[in-house]
N, C-alpha and C. Protein backbone atom coordinates (compact mmCIF):
# COMPACT_ATOMS: atom_id res chain seq x y z
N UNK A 1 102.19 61.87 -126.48
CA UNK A 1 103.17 62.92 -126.52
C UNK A 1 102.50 64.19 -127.05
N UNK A 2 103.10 65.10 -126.67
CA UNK A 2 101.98 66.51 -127.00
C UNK A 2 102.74 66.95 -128.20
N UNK A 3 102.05 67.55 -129.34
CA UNK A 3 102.24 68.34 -130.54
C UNK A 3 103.58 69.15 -130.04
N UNK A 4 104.84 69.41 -130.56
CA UNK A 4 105.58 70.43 -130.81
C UNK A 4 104.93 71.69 -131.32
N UNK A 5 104.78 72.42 -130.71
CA UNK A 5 104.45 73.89 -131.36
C UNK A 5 105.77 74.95 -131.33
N UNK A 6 106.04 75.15 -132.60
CA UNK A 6 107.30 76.21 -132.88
C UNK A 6 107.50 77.61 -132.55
N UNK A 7 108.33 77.63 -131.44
CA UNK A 7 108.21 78.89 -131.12
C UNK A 7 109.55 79.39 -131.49
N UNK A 8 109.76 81.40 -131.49
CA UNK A 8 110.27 81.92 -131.56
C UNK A 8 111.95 81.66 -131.29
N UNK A 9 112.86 81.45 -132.36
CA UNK A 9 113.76 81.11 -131.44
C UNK A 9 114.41 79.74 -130.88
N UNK A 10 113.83 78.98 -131.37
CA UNK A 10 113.71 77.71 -130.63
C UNK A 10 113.72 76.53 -131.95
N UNK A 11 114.22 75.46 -131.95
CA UNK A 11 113.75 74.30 -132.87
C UNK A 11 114.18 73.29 -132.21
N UNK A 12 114.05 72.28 -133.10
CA UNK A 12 114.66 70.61 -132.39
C UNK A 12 115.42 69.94 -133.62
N UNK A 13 116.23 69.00 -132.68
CA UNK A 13 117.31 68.27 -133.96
C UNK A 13 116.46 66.94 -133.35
N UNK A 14 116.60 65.98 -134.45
CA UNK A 14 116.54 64.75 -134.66
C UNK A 14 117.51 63.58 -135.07
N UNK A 15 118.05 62.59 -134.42
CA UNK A 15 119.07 61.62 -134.84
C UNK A 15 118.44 60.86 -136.19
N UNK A 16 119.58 61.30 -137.08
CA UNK A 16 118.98 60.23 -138.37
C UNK A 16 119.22 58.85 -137.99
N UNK A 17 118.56 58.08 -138.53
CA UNK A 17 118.84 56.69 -138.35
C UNK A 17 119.66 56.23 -139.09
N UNK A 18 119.86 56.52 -140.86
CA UNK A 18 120.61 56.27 -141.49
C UNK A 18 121.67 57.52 -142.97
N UNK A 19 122.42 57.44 -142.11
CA UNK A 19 123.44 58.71 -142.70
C UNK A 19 123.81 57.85 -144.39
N UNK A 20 123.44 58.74 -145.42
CA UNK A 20 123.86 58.12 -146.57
C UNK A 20 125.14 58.18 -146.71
N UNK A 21 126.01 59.20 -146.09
CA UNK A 21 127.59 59.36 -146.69
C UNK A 21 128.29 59.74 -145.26
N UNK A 22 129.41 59.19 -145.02
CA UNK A 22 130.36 59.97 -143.61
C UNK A 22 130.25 61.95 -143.72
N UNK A 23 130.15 62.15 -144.83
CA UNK A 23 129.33 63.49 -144.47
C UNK A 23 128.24 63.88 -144.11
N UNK A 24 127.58 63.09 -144.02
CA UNK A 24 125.99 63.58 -143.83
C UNK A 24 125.96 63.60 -142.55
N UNK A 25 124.95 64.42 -141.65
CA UNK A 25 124.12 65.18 -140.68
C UNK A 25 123.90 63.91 -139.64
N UNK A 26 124.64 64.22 -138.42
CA UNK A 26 124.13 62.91 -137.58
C UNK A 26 122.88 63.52 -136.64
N UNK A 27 122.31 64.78 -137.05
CA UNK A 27 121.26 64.78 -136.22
C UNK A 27 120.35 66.28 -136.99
N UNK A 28 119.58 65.93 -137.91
CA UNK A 28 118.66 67.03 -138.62
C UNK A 28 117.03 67.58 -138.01
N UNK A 29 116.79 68.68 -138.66
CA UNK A 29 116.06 69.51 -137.67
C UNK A 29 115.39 71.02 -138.04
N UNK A 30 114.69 71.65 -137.29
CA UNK A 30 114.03 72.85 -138.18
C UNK A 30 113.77 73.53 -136.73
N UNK A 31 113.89 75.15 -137.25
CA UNK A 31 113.95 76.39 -136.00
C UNK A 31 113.44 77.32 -136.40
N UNK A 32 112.68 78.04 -135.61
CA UNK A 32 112.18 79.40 -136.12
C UNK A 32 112.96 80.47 -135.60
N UNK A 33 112.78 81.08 -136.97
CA UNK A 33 114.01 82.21 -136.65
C UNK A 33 113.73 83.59 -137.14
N UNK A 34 113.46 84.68 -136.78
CA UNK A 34 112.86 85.90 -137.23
C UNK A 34 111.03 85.62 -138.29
N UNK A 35 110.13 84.67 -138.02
CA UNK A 35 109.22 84.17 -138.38
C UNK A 35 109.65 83.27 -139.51
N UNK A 36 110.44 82.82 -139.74
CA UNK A 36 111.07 81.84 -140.81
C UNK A 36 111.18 80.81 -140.27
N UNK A 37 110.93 79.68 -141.18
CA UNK A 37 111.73 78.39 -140.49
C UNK A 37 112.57 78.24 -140.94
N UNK A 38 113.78 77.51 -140.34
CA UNK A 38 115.25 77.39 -140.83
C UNK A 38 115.65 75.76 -140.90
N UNK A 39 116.30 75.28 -141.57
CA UNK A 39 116.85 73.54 -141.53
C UNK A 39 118.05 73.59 -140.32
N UNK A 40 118.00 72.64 -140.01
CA UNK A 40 119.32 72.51 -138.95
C UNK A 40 120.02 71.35 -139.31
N UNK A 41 121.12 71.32 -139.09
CA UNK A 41 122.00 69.73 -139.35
C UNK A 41 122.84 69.89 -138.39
N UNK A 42 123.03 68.88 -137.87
CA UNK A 42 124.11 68.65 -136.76
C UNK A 42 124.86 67.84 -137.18
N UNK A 43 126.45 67.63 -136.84
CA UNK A 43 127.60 66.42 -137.09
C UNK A 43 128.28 66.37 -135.52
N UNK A 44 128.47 65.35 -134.97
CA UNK A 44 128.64 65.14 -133.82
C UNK A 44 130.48 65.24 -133.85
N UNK A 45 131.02 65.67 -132.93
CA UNK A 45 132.70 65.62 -132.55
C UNK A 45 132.62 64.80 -131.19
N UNK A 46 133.33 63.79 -131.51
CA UNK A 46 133.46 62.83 -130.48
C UNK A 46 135.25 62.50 -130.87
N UNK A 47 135.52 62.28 -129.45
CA UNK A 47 136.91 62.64 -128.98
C UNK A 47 136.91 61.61 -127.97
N UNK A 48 137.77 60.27 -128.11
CA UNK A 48 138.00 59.01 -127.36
C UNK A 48 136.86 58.66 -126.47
N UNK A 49 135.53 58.66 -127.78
CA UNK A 49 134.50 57.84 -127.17
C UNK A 49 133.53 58.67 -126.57
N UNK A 50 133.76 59.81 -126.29
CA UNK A 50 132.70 61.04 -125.51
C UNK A 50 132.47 61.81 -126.69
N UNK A 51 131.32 62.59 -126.22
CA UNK A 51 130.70 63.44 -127.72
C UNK A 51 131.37 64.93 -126.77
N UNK A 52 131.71 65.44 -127.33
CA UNK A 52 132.37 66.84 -126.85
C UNK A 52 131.45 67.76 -127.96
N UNK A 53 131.42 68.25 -128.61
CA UNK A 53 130.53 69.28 -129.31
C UNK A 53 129.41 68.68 -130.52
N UNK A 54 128.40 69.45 -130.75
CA UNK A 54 127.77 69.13 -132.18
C UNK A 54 127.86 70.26 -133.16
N UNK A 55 128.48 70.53 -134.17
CA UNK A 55 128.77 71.52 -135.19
C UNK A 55 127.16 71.52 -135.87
N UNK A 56 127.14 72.57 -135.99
CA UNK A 56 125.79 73.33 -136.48
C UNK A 56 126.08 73.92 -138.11
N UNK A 57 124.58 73.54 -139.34
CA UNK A 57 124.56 73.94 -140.44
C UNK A 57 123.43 74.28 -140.59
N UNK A 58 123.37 75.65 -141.06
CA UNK A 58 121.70 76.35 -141.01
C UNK A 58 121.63 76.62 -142.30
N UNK A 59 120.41 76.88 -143.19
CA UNK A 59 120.06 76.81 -144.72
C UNK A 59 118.54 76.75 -144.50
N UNK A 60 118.20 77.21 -145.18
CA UNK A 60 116.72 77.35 -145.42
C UNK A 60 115.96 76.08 -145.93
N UNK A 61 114.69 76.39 -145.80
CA UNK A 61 113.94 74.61 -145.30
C UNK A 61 114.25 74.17 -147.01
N UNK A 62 114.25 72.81 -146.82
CA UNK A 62 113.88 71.87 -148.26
C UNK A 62 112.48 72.12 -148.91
N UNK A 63 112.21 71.98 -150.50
CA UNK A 63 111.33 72.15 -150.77
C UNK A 63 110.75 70.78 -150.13
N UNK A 64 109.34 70.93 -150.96
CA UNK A 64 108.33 69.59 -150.08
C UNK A 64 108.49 68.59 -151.01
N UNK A 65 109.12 68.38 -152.07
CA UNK A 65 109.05 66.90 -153.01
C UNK A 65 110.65 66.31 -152.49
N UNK A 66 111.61 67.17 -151.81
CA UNK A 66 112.47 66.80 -151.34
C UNK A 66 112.29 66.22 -149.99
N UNK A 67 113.06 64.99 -149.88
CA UNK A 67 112.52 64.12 -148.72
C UNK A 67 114.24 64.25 -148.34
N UNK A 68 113.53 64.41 -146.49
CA UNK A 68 114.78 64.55 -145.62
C UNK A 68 115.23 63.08 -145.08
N UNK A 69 116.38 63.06 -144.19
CA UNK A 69 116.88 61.97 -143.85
C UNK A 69 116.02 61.48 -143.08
N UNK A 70 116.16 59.99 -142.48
CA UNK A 70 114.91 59.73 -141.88
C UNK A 70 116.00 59.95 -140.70
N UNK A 71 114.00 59.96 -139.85
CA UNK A 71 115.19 60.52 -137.77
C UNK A 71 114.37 59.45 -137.12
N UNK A 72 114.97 59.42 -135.62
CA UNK A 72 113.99 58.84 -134.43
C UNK A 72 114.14 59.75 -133.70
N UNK A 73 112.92 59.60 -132.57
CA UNK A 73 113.24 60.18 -131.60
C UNK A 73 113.35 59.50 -130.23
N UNK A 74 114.46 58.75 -130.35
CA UNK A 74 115.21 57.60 -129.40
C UNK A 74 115.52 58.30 -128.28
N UNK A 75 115.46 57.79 -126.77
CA UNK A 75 115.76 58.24 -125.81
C UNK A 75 117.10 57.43 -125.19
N UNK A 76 117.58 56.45 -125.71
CA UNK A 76 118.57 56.48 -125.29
C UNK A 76 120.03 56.80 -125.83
N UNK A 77 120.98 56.43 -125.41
CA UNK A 77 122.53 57.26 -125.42
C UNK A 77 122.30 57.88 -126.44
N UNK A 78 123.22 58.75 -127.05
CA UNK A 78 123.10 59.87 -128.25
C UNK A 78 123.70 58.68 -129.53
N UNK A 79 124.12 57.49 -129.78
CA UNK A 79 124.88 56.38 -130.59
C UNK A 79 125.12 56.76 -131.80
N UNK A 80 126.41 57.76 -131.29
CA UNK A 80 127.31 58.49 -132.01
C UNK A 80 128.09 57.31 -132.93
C-alpha cells in the first residue's frame, strides 16, 4: 500500500475498532487545513439499519503521550 501523503485540504477517517463509551467517535482521523493538522471524529447516524450521515468533530491534534482510539482500515461494510 503506498504512504498517505497529506495534502492540502484533504484527510482520512479511520473506523475505531473499539469505542470506549456510546459517545465516542465511530470513525477518527487527521486533515490538513490552512498548513495545520486538524483531529477528525466521526459518529455515524444510522436510521433503520442504513447509515444516512456521519456528524463531524474538528479540534486540534492530541498531544503525542496521548494515545488515540485504536482504528482499522477494514474494507468491508462500514459495521455501524
Amino acid at each position: 500500500m503506498a504512504k498517505f501523503e497529506m495534502q492540502e485540504g484533504k484527510g482520512r477517517l479511520f473506523k475505531v475498532k473499539e469505542r470506549k463509551t456510546e459517545k465516542s467517535p465511530h470513525f477518527t482521523g487527521n486533515a490538513l487545513y490552512k498548513g495545520e493538522v486538524i483531529q477528525i471524529s466521526g459518529w455515524a447516524n444510522v436510521q433503520d439499519g442504513k447509515l444516512m450521515s456521519i456528524g463531524l468533530g474538528l479540534q486540534e491534534p492530541r498531544e503525542r503521550d496521548e494515545k488515540p482510539a485504536k482504528q482499522t482500515e477494514s474494507n468491508d461494510d462500514w459495521g455501524i
